[in-house]
C-alpha atoms as a PDB file:
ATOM      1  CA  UNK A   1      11.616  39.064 -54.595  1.00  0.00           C
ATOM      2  CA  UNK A   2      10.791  40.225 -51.250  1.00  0.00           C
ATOM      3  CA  UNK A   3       7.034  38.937 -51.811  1.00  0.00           C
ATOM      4  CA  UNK A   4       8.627  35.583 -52.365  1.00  0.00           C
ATOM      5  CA  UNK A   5      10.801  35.830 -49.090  1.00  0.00           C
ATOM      6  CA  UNK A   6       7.736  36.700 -46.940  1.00  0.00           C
ATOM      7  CA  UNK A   7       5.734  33.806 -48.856  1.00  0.00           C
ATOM      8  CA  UNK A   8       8.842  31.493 -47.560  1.00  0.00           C
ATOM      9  CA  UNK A   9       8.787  32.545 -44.056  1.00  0.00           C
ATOM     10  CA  UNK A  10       5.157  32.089 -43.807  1.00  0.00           C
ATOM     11  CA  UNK A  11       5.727  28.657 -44.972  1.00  0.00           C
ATOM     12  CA  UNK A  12       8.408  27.728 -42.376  1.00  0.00           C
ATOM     13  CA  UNK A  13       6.968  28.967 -39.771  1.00  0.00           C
ATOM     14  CA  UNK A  14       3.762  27.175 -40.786  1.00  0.00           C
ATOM     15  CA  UNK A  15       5.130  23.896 -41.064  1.00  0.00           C
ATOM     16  CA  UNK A  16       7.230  24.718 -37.680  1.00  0.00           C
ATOM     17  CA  UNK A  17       3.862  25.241 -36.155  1.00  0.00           C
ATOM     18  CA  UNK A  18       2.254  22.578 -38.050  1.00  0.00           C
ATOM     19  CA  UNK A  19       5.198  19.939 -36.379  1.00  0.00           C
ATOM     20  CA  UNK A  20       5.109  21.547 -32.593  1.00  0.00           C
ATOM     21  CA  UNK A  21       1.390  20.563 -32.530  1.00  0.00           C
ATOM     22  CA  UNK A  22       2.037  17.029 -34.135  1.00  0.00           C
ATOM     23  CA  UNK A  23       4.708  16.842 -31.097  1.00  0.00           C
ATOM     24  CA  UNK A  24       2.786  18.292 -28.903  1.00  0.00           C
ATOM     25  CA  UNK A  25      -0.227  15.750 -29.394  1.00  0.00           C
ATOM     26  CA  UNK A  26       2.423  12.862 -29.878  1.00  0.00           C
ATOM     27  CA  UNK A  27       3.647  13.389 -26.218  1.00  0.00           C
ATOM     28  CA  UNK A  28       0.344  13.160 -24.564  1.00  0.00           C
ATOM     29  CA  UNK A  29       1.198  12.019 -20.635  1.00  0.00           C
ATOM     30  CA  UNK A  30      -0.905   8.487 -20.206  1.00  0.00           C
ATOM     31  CA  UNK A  31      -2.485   8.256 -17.406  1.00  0.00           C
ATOM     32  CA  UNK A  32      -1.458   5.416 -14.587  1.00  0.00           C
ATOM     33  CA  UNK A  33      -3.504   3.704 -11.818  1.00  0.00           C
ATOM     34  CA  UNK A  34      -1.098   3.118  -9.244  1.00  0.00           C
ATOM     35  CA  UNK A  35      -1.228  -0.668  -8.614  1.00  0.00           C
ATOM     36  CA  UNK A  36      -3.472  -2.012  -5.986  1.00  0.00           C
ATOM     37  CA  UNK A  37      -1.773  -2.895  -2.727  1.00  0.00           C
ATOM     38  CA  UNK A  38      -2.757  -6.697  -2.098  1.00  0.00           C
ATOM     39  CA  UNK A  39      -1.914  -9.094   0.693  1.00  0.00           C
ATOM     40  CA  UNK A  40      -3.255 -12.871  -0.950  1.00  0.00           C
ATOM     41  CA  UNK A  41      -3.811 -16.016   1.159  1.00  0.00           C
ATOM     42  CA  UNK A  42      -4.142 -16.709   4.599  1.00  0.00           C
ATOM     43  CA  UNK A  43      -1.437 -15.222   7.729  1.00  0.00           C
ATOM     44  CA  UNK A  44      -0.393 -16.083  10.946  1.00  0.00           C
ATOM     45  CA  UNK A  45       1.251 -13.924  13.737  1.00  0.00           C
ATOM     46  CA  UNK A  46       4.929 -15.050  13.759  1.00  0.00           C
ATOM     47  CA  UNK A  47       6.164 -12.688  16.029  1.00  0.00           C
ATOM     48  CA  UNK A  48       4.608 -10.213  18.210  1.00  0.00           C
ATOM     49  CA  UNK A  49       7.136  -8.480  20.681  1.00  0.00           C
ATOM     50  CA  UNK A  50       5.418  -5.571  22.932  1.00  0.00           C
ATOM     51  CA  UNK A  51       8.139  -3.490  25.036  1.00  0.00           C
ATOM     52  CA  UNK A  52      10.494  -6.448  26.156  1.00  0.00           C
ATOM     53  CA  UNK A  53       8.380  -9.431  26.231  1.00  0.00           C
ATOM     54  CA  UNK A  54       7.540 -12.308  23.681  1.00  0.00           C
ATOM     55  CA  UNK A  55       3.770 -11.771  23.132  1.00  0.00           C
ATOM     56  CA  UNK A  56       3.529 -14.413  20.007  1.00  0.00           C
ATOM     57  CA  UNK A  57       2.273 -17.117  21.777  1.00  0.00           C
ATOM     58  CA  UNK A  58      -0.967 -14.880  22.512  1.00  0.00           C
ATOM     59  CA  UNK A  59      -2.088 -15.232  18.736  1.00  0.00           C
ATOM     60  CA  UNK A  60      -1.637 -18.973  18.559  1.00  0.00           C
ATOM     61  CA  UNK A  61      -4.440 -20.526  15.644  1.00  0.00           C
ATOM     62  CA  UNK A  62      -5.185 -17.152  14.910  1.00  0.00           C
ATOM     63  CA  UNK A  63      -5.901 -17.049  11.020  1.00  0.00           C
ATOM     64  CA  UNK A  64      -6.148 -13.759   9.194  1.00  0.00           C
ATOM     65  CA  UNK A  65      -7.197 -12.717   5.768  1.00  0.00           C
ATOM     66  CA  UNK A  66      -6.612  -9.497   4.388  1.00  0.00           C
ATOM     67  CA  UNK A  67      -9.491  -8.956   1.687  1.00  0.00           C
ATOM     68  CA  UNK A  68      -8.585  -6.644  -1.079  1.00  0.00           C
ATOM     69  CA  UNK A  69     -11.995  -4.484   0.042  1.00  0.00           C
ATOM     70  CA  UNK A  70      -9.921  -3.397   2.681  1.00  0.00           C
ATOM     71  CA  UNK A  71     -11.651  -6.122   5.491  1.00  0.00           C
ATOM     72  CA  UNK A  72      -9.638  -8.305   7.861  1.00  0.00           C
ATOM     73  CA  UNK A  73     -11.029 -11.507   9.234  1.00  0.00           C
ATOM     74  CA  UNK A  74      -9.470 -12.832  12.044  1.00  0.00           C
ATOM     75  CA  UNK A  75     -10.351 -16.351  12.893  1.00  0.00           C
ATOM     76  CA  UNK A  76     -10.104 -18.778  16.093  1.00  0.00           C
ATOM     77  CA  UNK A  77     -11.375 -22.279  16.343  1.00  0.00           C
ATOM     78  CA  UNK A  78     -15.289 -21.309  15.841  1.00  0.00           C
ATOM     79  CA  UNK A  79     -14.484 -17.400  16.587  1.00  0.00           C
ATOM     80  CA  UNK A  80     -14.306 -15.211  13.440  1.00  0.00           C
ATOM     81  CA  UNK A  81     -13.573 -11.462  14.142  1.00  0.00           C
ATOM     82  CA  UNK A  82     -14.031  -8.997  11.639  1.00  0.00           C
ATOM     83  CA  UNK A  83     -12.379  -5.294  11.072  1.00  0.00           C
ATOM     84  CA  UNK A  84     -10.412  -3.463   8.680  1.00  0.00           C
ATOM     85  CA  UNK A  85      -7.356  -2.435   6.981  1.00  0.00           C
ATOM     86  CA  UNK A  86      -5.512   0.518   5.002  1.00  0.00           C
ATOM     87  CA  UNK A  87      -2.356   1.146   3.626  1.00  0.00           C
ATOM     88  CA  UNK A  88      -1.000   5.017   2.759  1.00  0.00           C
ATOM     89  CA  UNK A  89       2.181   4.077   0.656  1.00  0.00           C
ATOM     90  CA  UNK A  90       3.434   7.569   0.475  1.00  0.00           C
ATOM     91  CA  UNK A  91       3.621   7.195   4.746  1.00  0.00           C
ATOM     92  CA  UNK A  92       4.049   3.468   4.859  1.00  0.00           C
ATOM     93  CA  UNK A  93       1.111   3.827   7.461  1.00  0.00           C
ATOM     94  CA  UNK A  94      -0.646   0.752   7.816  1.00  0.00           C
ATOM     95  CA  UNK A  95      -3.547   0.751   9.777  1.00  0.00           C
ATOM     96  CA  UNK A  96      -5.512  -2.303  11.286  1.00  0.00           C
ATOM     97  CA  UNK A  97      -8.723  -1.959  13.607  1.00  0.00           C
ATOM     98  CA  UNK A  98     -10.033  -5.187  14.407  1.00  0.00           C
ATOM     99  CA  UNK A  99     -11.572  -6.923  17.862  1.00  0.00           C
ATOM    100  CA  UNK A 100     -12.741  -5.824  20.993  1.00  0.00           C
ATOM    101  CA  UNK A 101     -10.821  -8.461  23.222  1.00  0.00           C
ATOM    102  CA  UNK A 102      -7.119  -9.303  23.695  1.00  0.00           C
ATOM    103  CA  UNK A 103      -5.323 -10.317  21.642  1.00  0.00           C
ATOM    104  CA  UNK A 104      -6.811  -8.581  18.661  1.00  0.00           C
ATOM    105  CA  UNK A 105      -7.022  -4.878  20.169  1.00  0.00           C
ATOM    106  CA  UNK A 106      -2.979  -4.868  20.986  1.00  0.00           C
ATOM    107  CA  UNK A 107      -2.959  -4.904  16.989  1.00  0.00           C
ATOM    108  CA  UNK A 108      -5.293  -2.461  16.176  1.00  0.00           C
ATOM    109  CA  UNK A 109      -3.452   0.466  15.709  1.00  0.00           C
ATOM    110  CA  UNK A 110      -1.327   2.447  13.637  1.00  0.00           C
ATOM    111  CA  UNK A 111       1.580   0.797  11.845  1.00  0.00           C
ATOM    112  CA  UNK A 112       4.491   1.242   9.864  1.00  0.00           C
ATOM    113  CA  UNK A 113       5.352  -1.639   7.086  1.00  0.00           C
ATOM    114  CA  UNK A 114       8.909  -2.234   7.182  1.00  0.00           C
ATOM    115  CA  UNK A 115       8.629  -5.607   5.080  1.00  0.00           C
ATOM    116  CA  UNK A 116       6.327  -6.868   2.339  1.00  0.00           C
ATOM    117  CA  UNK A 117       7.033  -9.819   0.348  1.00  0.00           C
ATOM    118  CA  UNK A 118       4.870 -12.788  -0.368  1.00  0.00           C
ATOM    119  CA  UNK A 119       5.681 -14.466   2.178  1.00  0.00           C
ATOM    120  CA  UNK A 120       6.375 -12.315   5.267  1.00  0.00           C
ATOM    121  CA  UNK A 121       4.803  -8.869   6.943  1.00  0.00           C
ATOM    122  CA  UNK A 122       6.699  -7.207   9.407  1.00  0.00           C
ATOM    123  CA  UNK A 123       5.537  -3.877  11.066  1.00  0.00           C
ATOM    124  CA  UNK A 124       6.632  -1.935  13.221  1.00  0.00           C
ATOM    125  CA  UNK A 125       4.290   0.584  15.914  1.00  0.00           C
ATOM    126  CA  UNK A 126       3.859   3.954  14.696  1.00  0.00           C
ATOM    127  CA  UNK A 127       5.323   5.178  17.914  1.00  0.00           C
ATOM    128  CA  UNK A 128       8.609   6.626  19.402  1.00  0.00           C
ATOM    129  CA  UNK A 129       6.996   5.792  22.672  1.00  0.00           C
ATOM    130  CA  UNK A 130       6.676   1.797  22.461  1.00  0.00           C
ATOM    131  CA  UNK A 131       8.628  -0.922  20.892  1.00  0.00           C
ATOM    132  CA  UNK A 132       6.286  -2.693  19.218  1.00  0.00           C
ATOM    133  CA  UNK A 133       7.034  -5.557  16.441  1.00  0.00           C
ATOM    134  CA  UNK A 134       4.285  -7.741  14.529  1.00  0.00           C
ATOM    135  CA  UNK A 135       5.421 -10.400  12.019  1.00  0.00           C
ATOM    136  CA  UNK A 136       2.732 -12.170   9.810  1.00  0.00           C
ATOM    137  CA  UNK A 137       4.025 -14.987   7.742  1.00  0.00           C
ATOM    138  CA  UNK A 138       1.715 -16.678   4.790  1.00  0.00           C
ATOM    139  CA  UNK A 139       0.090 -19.886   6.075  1.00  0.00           C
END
């Protein structure tokens, strides 16, 4: 009788075993990509306010194109201007370097995204210093 009481604990605790494996396996974590951080179409400057003055009227028929290989094209008439762009989303840094003339360099710089829909951009300068607003809206 006791031989047949081991033989029954061996067999739970086999099949317990047997079942925290199976669950074990079951509950495998999937791995996620996080999704890709896109900014479609064309933009214009809608707003660009530096300390207390108005600067949008400096980026009038300015295009810009945010390519999802991380290049901006900024372009003018017959003047295309290339550079580049990065987003951190655990910061909300977003970063654009582009130009070596006015307007473009008062953009290049550090930013933080305050708005993103598919329509509208607005940052903010990563600064206590400055006040520093750009708005992009989709063309």
């Amino acid at each position: 009788m006791i031989y047949s009481s081991q033989k029954s604990v061996r067999k739970f605790f086999l099949v317990v075993i047997v079942f925290a494996i199976a669950n074990c396996i079951s509950c495998k974590k999937k791995e996620t990509t996080p999704p890709v951080f896109t900014i479609p179409g064309r933009w214009r400057v809608s707003y660009y306010y530096k300390g207390n003055v108005d600067r949008t009227n400096d980026f009038s028929g300015y295009s810009f194109v945010f390519d999802t290989d991380s290049s901006l094209t900024a372009s003018h008439s017959s003047i295309n201007e290339s550079g580049t762009w990065s987003y951190n989303s655990s910061t909300l840094q977003f970063v654009i370097s582009i130009g070596t003339v006015l307007p473009l360099t008062e953009i290049s710089k550090n930013w933080l995204l305050i708005l993103k829909s598919d329509g509208e951009l607005i940052f903010d300068e990563d600064s206590t210093v400055n006040d520093v607003e750009l708005h992009f809206l989709k063309n």
